[in-house]
C-alpha atoms as a PDB file:
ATOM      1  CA  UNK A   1      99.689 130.796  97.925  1.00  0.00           C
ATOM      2  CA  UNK A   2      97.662 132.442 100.309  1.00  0.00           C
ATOM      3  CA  UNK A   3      95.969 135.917  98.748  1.00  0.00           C
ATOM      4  CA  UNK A   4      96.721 137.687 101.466  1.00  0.00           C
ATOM      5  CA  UNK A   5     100.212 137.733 102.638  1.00  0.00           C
ATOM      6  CA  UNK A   6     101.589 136.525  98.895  1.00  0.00           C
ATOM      7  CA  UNK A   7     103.522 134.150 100.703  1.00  0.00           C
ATOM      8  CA  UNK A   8     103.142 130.068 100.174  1.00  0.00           C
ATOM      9  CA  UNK A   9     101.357 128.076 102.192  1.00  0.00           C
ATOM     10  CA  UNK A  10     102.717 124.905 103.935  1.00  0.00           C
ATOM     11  CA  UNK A  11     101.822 121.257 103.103  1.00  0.00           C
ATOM     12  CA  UNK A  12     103.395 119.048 105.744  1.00  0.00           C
ATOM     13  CA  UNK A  13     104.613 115.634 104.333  1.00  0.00           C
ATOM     14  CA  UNK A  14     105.519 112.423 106.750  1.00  0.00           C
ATOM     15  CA  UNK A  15     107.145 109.604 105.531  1.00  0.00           C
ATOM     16  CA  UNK A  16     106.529 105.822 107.049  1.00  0.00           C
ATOM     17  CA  UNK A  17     107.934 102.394 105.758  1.00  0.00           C
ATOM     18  CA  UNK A  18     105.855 100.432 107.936  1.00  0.00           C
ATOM     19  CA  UNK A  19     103.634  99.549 111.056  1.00  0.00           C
ATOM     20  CA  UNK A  20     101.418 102.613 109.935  1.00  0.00           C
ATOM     21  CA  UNK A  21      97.946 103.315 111.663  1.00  0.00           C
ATOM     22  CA  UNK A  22      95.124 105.492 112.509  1.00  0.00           C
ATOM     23  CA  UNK A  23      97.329 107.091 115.308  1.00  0.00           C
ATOM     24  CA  UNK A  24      99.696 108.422 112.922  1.00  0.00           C
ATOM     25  CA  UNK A  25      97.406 109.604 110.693  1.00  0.00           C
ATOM     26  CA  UNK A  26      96.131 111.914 113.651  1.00  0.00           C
ATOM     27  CA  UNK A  27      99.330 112.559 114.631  1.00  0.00           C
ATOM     28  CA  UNK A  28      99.954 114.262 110.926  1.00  0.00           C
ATOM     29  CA  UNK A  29      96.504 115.982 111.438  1.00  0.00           C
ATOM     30  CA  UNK A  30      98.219 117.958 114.594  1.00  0.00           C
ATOM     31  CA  UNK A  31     101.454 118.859 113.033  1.00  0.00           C
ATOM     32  CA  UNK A  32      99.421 120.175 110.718  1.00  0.00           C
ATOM     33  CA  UNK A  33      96.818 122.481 112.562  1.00  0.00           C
ATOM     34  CA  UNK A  34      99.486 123.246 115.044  1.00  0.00           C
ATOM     35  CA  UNK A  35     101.947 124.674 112.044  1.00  0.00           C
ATOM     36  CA  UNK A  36      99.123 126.329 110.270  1.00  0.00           C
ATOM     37  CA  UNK A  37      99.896 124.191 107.140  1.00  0.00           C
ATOM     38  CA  UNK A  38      97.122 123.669 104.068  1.00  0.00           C
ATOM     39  CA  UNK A  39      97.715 120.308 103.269  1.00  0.00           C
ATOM     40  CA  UNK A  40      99.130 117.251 105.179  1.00  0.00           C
ATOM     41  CA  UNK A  41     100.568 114.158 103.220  1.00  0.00           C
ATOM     42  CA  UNK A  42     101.001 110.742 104.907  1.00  0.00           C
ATOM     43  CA  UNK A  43     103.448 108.685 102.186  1.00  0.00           C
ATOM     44  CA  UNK A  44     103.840 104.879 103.091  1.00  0.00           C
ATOM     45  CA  UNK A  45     105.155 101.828 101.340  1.00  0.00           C
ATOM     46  CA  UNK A  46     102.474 100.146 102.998  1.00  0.00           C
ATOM     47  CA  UNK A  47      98.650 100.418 101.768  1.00  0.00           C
ATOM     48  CA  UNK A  48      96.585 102.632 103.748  1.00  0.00           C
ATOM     49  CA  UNK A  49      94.331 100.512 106.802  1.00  0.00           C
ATOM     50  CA  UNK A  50      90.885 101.379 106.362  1.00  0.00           C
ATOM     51  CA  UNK A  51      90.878 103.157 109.593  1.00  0.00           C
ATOM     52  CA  UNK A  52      93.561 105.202 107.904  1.00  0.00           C
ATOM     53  CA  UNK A  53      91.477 106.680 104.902  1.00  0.00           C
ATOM     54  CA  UNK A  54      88.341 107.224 107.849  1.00  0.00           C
ATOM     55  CA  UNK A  55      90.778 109.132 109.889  1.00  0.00           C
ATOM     56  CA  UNK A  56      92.198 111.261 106.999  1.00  0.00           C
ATOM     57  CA  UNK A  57      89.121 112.722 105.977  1.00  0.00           C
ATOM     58  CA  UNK A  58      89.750 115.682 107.745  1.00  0.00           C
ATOM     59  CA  UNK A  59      87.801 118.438 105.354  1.00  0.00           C
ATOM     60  CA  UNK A  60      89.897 120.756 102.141  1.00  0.00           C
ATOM     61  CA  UNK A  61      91.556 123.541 101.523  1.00  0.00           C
ATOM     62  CA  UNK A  62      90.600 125.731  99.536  1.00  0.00           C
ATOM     63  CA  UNK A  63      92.941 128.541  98.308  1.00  0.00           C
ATOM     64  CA  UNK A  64      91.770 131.928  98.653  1.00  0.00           C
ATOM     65  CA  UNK A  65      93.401 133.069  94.771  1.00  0.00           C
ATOM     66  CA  UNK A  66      90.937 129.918  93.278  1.00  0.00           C
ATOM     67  CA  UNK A  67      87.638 130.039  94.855  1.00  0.00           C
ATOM     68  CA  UNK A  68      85.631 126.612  93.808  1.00  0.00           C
ATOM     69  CA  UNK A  69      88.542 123.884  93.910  1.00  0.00           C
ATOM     70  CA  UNK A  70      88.966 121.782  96.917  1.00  0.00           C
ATOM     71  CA  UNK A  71      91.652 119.836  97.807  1.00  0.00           C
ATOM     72  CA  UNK A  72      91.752 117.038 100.679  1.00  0.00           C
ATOM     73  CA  UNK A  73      93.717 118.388 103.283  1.00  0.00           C
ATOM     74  CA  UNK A  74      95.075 115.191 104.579  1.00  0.00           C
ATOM     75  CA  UNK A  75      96.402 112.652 101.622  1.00  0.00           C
ATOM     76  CA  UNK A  76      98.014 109.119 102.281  1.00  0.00           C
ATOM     77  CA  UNK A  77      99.171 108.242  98.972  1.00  0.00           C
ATOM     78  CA  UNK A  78     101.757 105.083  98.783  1.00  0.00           C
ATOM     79  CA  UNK A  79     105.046 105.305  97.370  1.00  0.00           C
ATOM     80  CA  UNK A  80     103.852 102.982  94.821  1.00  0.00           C
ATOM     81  CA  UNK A  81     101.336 105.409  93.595  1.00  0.00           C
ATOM     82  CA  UNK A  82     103.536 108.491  93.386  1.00  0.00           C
ATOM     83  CA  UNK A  83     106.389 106.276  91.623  1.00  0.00           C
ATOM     84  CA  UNK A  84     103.097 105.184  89.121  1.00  0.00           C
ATOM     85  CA  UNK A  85     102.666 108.795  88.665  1.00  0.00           C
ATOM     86  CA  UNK A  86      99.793 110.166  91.113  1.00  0.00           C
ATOM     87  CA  UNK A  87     100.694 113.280  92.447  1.00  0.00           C
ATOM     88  CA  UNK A  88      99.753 115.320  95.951  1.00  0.00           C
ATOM     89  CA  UNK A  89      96.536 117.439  95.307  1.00  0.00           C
ATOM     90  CA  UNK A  90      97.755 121.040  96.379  1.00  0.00           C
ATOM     91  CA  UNK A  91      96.967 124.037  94.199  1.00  0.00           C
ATOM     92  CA  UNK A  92      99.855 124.584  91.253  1.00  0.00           C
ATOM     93  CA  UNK A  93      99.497 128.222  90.771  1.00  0.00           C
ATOM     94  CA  UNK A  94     103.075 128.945  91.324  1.00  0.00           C
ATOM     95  CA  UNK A  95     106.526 126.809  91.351  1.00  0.00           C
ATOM     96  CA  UNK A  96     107.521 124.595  94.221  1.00  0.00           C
ATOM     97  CA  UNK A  97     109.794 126.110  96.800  1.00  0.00           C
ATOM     98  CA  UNK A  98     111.727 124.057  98.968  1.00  0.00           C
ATOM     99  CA  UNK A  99     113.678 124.796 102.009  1.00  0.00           C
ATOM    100  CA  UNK A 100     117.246 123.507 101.467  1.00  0.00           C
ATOM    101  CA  UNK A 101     118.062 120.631 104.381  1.00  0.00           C
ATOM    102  CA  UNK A 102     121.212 121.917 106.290  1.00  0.00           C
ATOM    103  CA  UNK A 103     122.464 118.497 107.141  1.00  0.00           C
ATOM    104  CA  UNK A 104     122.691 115.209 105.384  1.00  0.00           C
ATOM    105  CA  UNK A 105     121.056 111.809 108.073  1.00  0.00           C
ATOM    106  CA  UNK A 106     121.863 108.452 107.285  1.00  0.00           C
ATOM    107  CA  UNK A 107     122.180 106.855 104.522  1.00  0.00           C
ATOM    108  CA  UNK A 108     120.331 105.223 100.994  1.00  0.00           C
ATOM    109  CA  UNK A 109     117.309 102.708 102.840  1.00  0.00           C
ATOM    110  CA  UNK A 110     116.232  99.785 100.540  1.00  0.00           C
ATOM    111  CA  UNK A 111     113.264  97.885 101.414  1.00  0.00           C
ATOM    112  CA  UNK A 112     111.801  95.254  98.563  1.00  0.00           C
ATOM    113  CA  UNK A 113     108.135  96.370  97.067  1.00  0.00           C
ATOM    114  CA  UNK A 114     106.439  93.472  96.565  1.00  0.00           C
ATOM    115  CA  UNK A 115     106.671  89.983  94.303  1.00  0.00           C
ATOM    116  CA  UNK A 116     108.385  91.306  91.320  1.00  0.00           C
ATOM    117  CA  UNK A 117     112.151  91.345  93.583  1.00  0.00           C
ATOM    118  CA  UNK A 118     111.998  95.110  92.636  1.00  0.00           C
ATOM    119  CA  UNK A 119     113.119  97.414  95.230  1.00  0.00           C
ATOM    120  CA  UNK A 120     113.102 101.169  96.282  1.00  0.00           C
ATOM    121  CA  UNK A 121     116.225 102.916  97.930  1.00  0.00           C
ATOM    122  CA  UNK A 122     114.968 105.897  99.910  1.00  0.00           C
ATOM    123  CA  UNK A 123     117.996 108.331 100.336  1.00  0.00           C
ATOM    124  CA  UNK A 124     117.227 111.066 103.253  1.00  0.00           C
ATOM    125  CA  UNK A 125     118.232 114.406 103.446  1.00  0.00           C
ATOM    126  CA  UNK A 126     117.135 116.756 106.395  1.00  0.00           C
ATOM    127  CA  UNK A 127     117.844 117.440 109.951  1.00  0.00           C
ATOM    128  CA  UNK A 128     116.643 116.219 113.326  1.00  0.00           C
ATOM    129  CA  UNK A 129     113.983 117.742 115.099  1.00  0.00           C
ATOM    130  CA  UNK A 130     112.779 116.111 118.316  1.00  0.00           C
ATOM    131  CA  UNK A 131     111.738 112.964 117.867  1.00  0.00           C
ATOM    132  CA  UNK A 132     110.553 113.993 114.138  1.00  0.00           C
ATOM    133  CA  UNK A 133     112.986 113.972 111.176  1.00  0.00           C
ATOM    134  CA  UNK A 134     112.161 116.957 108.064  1.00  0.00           C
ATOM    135  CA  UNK A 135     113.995 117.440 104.744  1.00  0.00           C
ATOM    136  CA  UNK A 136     113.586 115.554 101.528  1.00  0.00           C
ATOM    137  CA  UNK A 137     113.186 112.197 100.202  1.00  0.00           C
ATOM    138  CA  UNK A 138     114.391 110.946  96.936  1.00  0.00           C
ATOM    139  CA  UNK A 139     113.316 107.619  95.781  1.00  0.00           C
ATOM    140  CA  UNK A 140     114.899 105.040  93.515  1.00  0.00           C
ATOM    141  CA  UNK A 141     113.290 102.285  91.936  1.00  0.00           C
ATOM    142  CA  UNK A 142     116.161  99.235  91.942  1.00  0.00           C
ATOM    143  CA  UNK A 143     116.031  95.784  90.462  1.00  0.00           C
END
């Protein structure tokens, strides 16, 4: 929430199954700037490269309302560590809003998560925009 407005700031979140690197973790970083979001949040099924953490320390935000707290204002968690119950660092000081997708894209993505057979079905719901998809992700485990 930004003090001065009252309106809610923006945290940008990208979503990659795989072939992630550095470059995408700059390309976040200009979405970001360029639509004056607070946070950025790079979400893979694949662990971050070390070039990848480097590149997303890109300084905090820190809300005007809660002077003192800092939060990292580019995050690559996995979908492993959200599903094991990490959650993005924003500030909480009011609930969630969402912008409600207009259109439904594709449909339920499974991809396997590793040696236990386990899987994760990623169903998609957004729109279109350029080359760049936006909307929400809900994720399953399966197995």
């Amino acid at each position: 929430m930004d003090g001065e407005s009252g309106k809610a700031k923006k945290i940008i979140v990208q979503v990659k199954s795989g072939h992630v690197g550095a470059k995408d973790i700059r390309e976040l970083q200009a979405v970001v700037e360029r639509e004056g979001a607070a946070i950025g949040a790079f979400l893979t099924l694949e662990e971050p490269t070390r070039p990848m953490r480097e590149e997303a320390v890109a300084g905090f935000y820190e809300p005007p309302v809660v002077t003192g707290r800092y939060f990292p204002r580019i995050q690559v968690p996995t979908i492993a560590d959200l599903l094991a119950g990490r959650e993005l660092e924003y500030p909480k000081l009011v609930p969630a809003t969402f912008k409600r997708a207009p259109a439904s894209i594709g449909s339920p993505s499974r991809r396997n998560c590793g040696e236990t057979g386990e899987g994760l079905e990623v169903e998609f719901t957004g729109v279109k925009i350029g080359h760049h998809y936006s909307g929400v992700a809900a994720l399953r485990l399966t197995g």
